[in-house]
N, C-alpha and C. Protein backbone atom coordinates (compact mmCIF):
# COMPACT_ATOMS: atom_id res chain seq x y z
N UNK A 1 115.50 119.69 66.96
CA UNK A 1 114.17 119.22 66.61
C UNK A 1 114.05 117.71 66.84
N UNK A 2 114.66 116.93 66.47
CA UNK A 2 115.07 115.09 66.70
C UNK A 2 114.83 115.23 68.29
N UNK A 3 115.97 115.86 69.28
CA UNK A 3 115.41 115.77 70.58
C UNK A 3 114.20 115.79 71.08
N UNK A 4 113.58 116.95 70.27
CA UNK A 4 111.93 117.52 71.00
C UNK A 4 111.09 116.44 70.52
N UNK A 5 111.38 115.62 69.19
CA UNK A 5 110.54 114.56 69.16
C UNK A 5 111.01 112.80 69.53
N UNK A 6 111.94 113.13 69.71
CA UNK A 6 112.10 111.57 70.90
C UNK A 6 111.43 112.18 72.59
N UNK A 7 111.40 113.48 72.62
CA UNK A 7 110.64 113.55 74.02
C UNK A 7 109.59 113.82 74.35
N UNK A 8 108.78 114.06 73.14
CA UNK A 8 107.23 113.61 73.18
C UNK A 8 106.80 112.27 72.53
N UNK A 9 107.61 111.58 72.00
CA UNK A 9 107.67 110.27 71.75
C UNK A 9 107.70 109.53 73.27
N UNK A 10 108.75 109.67 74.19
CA UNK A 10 108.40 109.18 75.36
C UNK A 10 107.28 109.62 76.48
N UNK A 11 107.16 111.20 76.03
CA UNK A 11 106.15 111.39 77.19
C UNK A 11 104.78 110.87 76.67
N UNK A 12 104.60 110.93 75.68
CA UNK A 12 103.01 110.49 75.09
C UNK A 12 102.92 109.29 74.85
N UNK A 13 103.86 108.15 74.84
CA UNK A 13 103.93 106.98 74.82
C UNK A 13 103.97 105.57 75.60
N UNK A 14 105.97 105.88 75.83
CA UNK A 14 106.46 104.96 76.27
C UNK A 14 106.37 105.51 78.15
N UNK A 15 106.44 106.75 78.24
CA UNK A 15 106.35 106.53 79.79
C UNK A 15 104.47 106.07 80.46
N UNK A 16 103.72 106.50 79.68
CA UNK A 16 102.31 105.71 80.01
C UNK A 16 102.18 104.48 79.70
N UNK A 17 102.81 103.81 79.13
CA UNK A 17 102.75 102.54 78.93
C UNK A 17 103.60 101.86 80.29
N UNK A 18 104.69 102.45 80.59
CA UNK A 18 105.44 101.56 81.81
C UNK A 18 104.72 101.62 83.06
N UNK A 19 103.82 102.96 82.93
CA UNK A 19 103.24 102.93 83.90
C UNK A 19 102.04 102.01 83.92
N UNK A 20 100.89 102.79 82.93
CA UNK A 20 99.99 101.36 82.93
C UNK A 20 100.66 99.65 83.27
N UNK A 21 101.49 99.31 83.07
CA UNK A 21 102.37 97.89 83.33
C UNK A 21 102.58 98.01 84.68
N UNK A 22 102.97 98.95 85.35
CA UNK A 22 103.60 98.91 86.50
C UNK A 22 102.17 99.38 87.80
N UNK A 23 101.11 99.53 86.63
CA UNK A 23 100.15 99.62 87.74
C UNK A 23 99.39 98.47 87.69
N UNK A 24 99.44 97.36 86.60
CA UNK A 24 98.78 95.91 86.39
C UNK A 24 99.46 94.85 87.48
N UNK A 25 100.75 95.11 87.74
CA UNK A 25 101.74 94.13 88.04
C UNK A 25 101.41 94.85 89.81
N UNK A 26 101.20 95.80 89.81
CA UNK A 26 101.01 96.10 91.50
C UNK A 26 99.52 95.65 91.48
N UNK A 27 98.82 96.09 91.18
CA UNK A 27 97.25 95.72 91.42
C UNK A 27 97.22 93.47 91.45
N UNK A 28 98.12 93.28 90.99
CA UNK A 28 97.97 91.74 90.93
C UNK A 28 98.71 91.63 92.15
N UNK A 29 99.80 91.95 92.36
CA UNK A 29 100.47 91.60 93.63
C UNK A 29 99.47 92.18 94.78
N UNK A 30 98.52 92.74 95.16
CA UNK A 30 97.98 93.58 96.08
C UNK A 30 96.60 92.58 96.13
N UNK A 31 96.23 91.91 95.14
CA UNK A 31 95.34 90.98 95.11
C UNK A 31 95.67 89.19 95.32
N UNK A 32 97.17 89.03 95.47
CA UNK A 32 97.39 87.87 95.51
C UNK A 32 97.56 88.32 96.96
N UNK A 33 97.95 89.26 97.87
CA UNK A 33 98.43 89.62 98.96
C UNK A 33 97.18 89.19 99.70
N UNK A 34 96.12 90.16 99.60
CA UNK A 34 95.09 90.03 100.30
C UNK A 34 94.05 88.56 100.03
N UNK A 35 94.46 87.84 99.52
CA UNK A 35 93.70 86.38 98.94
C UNK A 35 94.61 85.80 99.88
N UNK A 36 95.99 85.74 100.76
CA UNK A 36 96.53 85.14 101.03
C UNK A 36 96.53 85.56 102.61
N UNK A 37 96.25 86.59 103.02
CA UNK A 37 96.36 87.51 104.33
C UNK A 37 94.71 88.02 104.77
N UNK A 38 94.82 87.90 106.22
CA UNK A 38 93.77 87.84 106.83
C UNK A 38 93.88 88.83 108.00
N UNK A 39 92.84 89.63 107.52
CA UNK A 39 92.87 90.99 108.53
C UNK A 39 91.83 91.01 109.42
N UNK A 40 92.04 91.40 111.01
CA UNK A 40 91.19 91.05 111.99
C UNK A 40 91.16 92.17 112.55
N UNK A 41 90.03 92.80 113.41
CA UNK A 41 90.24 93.86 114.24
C UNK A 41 89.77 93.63 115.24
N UNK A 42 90.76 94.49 116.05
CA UNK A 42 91.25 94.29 117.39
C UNK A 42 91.58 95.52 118.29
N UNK A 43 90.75 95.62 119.81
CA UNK A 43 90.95 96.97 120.30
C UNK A 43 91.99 96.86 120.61
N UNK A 44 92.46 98.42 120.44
CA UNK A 44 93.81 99.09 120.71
C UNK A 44 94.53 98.52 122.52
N UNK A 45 95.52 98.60 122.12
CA UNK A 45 96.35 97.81 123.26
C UNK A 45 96.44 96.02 123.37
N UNK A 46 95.73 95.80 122.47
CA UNK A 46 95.34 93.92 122.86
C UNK A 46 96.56 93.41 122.24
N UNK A 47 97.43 92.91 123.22
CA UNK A 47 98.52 92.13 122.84
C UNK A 47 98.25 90.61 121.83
N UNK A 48 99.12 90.49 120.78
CA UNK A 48 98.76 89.43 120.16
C UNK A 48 100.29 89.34 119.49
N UNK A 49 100.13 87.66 119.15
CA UNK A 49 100.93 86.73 119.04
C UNK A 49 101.21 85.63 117.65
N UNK A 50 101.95 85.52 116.77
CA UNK A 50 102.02 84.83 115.65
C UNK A 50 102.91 83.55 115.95
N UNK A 51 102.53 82.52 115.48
CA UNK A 51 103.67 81.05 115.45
C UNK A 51 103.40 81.10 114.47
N UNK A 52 104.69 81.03 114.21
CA UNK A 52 105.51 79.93 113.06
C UNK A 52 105.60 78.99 112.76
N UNK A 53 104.81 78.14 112.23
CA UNK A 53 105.22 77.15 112.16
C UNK A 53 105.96 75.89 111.42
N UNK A 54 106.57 76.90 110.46
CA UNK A 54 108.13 76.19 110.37
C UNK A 54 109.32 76.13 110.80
N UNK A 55 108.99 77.08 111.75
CA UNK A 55 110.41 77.28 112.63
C UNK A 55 110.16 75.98 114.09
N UNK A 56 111.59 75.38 113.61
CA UNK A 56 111.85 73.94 114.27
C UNK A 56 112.30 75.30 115.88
């Protein structure tokens, strides 16, 4: 009985909570991503090119 209720203790709890967290912490990274990155479109086949420019 102790088992069956530490495992609805985690399923009704603690595993929705890591998740809610782990879906705050992706949704921020996915928004600092795209604030920082710039998406262009471009027909298929068009060769293109990135510099670096910290590379000495």
């Amino acid at each position: 009985k102790d088992l069956e209720t530490k495992l609805r203790y985690l399923t009704q709890l603690v595993y929705p909570a890591i998740s809610e967290k782990s879906k705050e912490r992706q949704d921020k990274m996915m928004a600092r991503f795209n604030k920082a990155s710039r998406l262009t479109d471009s027909p298929n086949g068009t060769m293109a090119m990135a510099r670096d420019e910290r590379r000495e």
